[in-house]
C-alpha atoms as a PDB file:
ATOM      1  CA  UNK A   1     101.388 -43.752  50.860  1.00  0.00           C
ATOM      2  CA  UNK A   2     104.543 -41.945  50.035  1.00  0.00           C
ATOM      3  CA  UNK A   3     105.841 -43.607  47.443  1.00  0.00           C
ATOM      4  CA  UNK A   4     104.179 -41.304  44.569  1.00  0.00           C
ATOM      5  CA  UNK A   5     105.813 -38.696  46.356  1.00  0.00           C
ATOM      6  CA  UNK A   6     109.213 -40.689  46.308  1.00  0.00           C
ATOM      7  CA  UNK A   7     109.436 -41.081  42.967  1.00  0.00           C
ATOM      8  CA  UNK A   8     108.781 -38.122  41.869  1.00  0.00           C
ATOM      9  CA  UNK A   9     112.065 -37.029  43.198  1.00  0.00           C
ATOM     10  CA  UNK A  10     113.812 -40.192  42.725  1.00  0.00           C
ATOM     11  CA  UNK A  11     113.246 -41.134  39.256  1.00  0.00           C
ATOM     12  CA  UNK A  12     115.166 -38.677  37.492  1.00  0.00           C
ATOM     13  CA  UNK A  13     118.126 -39.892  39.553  1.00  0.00           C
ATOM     14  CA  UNK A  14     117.643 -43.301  38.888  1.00  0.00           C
ATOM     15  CA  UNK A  15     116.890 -43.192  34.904  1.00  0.00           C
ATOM     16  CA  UNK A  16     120.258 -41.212  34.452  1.00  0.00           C
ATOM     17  CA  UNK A  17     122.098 -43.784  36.466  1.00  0.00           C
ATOM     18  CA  UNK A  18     119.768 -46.878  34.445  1.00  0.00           C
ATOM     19  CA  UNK A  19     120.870 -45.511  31.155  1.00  0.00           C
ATOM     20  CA  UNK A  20     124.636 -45.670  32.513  1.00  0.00           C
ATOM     21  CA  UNK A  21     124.072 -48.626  33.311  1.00  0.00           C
ATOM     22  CA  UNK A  22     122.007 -49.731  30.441  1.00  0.00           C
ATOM     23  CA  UNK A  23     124.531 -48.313  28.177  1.00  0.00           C
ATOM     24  CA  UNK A  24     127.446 -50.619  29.877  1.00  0.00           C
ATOM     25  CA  UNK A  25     125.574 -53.677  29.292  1.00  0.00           C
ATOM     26  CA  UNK A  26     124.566 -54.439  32.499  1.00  0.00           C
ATOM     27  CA  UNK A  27     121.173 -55.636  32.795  1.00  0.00           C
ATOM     28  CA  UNK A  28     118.328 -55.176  35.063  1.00  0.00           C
ATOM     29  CA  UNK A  29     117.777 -58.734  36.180  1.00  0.00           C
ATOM     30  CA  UNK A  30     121.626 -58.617  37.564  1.00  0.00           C
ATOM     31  CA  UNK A  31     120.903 -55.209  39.544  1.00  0.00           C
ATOM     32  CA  UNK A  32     117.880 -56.778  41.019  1.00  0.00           C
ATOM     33  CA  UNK A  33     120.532 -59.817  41.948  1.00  0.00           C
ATOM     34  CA  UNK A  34     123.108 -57.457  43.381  1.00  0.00           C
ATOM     35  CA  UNK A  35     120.341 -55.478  44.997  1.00  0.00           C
ATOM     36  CA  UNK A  36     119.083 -59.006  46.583  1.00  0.00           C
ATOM     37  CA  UNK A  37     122.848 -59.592  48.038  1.00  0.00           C
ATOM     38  CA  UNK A  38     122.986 -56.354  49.408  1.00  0.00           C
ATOM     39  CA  UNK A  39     120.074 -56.831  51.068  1.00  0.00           C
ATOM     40  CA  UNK A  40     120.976 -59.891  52.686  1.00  0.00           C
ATOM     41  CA  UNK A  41     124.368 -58.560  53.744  1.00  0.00           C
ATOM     42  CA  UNK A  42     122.412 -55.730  55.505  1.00  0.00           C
ATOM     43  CA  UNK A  43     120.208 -58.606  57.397  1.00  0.00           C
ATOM     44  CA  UNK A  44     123.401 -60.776  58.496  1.00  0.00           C
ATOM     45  CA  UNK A  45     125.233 -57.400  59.544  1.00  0.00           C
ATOM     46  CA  UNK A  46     122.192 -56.827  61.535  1.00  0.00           C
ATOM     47  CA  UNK A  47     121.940 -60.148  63.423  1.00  0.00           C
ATOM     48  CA  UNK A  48     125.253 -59.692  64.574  1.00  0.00           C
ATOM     49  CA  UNK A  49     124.711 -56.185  65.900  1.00  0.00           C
ATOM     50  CA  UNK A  50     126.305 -54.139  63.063  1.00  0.00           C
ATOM     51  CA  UNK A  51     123.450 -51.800  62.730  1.00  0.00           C
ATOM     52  CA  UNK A  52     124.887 -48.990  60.573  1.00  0.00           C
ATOM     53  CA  UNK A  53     126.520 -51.555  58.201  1.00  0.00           C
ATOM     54  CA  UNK A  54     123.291 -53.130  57.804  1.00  0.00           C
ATOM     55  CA  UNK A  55     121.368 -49.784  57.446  1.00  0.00           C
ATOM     56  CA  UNK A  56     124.062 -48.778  54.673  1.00  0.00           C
ATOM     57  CA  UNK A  57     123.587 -52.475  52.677  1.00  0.00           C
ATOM     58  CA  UNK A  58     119.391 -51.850  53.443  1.00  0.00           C
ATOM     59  CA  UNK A  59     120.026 -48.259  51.580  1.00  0.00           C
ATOM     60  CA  UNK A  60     121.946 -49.679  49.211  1.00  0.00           C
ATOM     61  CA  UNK A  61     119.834 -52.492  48.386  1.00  0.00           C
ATOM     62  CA  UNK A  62     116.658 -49.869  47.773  1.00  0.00           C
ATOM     63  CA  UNK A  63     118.649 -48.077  45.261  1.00  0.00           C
ATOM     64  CA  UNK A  64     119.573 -51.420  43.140  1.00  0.00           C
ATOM     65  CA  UNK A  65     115.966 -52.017  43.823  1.00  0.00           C
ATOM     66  CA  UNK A  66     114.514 -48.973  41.681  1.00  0.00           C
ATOM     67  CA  UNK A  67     117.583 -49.067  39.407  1.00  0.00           C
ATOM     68  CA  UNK A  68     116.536 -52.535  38.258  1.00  0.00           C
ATOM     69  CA  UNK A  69     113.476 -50.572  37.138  1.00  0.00           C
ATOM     70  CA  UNK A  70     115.330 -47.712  35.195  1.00  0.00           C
ATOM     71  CA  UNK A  71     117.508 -49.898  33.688  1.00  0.00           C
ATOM     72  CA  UNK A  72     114.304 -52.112  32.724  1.00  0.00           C
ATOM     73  CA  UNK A  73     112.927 -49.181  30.800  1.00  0.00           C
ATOM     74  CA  UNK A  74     116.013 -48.938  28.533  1.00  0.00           C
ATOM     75  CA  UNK A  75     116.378 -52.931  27.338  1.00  0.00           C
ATOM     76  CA  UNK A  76     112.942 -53.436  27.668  1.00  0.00           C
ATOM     77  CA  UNK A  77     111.147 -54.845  30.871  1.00  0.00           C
ATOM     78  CA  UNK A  78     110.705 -58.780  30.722  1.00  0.00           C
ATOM     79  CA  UNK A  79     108.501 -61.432  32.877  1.00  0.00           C
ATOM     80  CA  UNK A  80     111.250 -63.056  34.213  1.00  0.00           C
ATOM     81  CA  UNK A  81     112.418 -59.811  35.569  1.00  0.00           C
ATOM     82  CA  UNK A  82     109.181 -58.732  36.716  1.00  0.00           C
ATOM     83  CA  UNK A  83     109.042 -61.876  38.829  1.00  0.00           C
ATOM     84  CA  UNK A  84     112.315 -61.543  40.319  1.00  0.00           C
ATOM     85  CA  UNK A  85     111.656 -58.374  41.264  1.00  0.00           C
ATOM     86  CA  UNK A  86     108.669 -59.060  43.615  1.00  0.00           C
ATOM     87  CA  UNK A  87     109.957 -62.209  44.591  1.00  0.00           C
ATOM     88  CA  UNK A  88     113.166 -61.222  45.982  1.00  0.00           C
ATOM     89  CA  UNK A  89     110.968 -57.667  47.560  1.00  0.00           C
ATOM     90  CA  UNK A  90     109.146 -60.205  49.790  1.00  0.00           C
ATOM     91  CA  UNK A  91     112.615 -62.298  50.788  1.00  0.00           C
ATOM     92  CA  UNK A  92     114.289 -58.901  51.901  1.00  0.00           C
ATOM     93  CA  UNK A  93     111.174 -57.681  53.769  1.00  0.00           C
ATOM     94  CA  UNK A  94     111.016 -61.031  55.555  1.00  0.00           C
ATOM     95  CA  UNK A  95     114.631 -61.012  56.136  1.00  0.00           C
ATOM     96  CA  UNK A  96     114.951 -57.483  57.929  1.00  0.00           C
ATOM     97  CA  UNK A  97     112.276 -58.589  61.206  1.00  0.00           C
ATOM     98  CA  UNK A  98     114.142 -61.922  61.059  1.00  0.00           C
ATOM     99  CA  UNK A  99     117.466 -60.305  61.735  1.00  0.00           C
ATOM    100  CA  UNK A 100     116.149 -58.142  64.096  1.00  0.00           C
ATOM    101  CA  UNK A 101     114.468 -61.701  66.143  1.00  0.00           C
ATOM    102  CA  UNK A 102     118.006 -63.318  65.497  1.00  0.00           C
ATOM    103  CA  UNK A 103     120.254 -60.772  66.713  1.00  0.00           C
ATOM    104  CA  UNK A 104     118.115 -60.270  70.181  1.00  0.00           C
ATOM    105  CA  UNK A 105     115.087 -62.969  70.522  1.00  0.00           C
ATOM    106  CA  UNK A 106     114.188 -62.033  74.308  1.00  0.00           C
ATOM    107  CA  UNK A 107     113.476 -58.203  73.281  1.00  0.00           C
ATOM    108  CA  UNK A 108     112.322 -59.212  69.224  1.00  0.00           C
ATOM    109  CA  UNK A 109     110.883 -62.026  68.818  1.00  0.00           C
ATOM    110  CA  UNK A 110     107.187 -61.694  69.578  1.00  0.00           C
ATOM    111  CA  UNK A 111     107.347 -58.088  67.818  1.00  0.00           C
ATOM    112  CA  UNK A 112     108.920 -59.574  64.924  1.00  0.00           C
ATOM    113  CA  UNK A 113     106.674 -62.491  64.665  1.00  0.00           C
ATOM    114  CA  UNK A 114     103.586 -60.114  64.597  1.00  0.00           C
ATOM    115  CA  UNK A 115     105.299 -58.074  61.509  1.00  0.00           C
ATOM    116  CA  UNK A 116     106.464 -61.190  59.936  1.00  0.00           C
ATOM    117  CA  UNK A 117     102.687 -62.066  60.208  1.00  0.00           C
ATOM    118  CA  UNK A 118     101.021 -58.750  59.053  1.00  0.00           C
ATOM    119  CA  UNK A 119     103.903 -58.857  55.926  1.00  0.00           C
ATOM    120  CA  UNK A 120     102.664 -62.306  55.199  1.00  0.00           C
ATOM    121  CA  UNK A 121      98.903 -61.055  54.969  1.00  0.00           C
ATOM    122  CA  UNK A 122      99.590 -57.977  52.969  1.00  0.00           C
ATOM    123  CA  UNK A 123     101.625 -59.834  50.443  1.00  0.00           C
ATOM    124  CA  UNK A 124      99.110 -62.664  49.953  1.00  0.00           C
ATOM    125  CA  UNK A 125      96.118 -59.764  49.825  1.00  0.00           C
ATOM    126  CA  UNK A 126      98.697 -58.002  46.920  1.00  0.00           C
ATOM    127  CA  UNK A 127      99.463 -60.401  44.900  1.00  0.00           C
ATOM    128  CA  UNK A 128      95.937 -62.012  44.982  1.00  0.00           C
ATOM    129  CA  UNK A 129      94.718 -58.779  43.761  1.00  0.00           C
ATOM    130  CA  UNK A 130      97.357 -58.471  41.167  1.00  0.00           C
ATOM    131  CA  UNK A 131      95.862 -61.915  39.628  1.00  0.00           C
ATOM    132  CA  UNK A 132      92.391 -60.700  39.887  1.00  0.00           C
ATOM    133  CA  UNK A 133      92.488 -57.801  37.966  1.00  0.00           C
ATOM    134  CA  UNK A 134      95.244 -59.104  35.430  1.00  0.00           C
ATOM    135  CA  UNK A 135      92.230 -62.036  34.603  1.00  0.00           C
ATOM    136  CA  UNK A 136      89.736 -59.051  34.281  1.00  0.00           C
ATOM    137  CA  UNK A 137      92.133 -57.376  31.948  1.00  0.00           C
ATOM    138  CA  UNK A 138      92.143 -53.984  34.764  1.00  0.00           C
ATOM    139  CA  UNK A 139      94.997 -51.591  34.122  1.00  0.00           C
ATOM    140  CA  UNK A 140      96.884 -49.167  37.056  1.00  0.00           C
ATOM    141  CA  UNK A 141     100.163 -46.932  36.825  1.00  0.00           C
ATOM    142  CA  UNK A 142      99.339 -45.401  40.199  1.00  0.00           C
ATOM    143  CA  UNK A 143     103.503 -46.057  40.807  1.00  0.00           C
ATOM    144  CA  UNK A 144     103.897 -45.917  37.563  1.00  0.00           C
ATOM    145  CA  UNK A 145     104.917 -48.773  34.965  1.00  0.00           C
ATOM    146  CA  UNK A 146     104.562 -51.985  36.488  1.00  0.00           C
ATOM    147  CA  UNK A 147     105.157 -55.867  35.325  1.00  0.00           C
ATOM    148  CA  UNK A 148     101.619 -56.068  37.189  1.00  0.00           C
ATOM    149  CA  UNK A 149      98.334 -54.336  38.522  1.00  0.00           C
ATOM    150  CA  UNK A 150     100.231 -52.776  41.561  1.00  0.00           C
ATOM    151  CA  UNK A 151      97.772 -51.623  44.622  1.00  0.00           C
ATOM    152  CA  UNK A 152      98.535 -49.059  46.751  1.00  0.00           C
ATOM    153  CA  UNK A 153      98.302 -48.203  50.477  1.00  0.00           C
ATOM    154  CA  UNK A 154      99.283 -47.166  53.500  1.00  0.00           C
ATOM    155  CA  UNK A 155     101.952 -49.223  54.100  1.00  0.00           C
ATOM    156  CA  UNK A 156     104.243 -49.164  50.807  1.00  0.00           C
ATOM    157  CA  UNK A 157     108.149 -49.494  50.157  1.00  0.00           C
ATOM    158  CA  UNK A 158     108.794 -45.891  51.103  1.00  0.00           C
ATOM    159  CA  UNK A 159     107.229 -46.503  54.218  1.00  0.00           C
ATOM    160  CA  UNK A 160     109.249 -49.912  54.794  1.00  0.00           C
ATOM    161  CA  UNK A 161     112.413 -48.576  54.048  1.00  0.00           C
ATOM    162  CA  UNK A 162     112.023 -45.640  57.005  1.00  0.00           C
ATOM    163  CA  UNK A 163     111.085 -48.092  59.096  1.00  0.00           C
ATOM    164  CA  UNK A 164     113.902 -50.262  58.359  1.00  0.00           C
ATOM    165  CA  UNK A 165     116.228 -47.519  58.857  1.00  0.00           C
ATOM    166  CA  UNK A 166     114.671 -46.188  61.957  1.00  0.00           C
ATOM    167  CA  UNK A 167     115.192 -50.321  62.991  1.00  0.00           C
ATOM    168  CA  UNK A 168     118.982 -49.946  62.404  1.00  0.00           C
ATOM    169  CA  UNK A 169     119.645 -46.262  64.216  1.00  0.00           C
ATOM    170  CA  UNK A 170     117.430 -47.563  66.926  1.00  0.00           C
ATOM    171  CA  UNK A 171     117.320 -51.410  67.342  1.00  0.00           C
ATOM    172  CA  UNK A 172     116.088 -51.357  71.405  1.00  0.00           C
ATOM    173  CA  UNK A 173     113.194 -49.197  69.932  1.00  0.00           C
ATOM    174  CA  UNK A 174     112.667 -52.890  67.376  1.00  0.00           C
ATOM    175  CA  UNK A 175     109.614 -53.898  69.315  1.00  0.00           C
ATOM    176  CA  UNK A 176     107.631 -50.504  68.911  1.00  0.00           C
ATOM    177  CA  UNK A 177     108.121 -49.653  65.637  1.00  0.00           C
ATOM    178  CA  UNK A 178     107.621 -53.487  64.513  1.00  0.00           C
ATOM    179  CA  UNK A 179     104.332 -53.003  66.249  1.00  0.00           C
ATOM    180  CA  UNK A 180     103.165 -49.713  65.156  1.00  0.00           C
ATOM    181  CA  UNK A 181     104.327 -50.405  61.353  1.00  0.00           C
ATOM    182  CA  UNK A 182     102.396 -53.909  61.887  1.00  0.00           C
ATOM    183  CA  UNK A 183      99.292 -52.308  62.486  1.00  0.00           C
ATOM    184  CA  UNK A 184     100.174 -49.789  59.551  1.00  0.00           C
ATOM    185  CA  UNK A 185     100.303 -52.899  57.271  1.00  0.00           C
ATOM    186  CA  UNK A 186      97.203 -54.144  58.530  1.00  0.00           C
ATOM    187  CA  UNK A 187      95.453 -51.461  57.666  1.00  0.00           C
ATOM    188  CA  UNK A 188      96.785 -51.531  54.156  1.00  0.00           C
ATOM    189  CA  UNK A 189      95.777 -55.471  53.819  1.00  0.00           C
ATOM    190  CA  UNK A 190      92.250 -54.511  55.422  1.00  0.00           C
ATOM    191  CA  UNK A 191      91.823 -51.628  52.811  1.00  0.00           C
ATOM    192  CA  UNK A 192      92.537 -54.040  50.359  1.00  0.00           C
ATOM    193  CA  UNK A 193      90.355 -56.678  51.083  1.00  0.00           C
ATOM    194  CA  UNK A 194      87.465 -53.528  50.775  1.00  0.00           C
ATOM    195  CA  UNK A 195      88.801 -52.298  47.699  1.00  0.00           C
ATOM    196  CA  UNK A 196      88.530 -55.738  46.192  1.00  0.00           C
ATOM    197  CA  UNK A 197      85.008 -56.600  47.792  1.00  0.00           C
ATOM    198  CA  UNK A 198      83.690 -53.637  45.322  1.00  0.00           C
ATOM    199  CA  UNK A 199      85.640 -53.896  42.360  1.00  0.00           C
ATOM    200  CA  UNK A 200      85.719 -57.672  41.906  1.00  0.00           C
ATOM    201  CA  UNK A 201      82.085 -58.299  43.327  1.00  0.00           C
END
């Protein structure tokens, strides 16, 4: 939902700090892998209670995230980096709820179980619709250029990443906001499922 409004003040950022990178040889599919590590240094900082170490490595992680993208644009994007880039998406958003169950099961774990699940869904409902409309031959640059038809809703990787950080400057508050941004994601996978119904029917 807020990701188009993201980028737009993002990207300029990021393709200035792509070409730099670009320009140095370093190339996108090793910022998605340094991105990756940072990530999972956020999610072990966070299992063992160091919240704002983990919040800085989640932040920091995001940013390799989209730079991966800008530096993309520059060498020219391939499969094999498309691929890691979604793949390694979905291990970080897994890895986030499970550091949050691991660092305090009594007060997480049901909470995190019930995001876990609703991530699950959405991602299977998102990629299925990615290989749906790539075998109709559909096109989309509603977040702009994409390795793949990219669907949008309510619960996106703007969205994520506030929660995330919310998460880490207020882990006893884990169980509510693991709910509430459970039910967001449901409603993303649910709108989905409709969209497909009418275009793929």
């Amino acid at each position: 939902m807020l990701d188009g409004w993201a980028r737009k003040r993002i990207d300029p950022g990021l393709v200035v700090m792509g070409m730099a990178l670009a320009r140095g040889g370093v190339s996108a599919n090793v910022v998605t892998l340094v991105a990756f590590g940072a990530g999972l240094g956020g999610a072990v900082a966070i299992v063992f209670h160091q919240y704002w170490l983990g919040l800085a490595l989640v932040l920091a992680s995001r940013l390799g995230d989209g730079l991966d993208g800008a530096v993309a644009k520059v060498n020219g994007p391939t499969d094999l980096g498309g691929y890691l880039d979604i793949v390694l998406d979905f291990v970080f958003y897994g890895a986030i709820p499970l550091a949050f169950v691991l660092a305090n099961p009594g007060a997480n774990a049901v909470a995190g179980a019930v995001l876990l699940l609703a991530f699950y869904a959405n991602g299977a409902s998102f990629l299925a619709y990615a290989v749906m409309a790539e075998k109709r031959r559909l096109t989309g640059a509603a977040r702009g250029p994409k390795s793949f038809f990219f669907t949008t809703g309510l619960a996106e990787a703007t969205e994520t990443i506030i929660v995330f950080a919310l998460m880490c400057i207020f882990p006893a508050w884990f169980p509510v906001l693991a709910y509430i941004f459970a039910a967001m994601t449901a409603w993303t996978t649910l709108s989905r499922i409709v969209q497909a119904s009418r275009v793929f029917d």
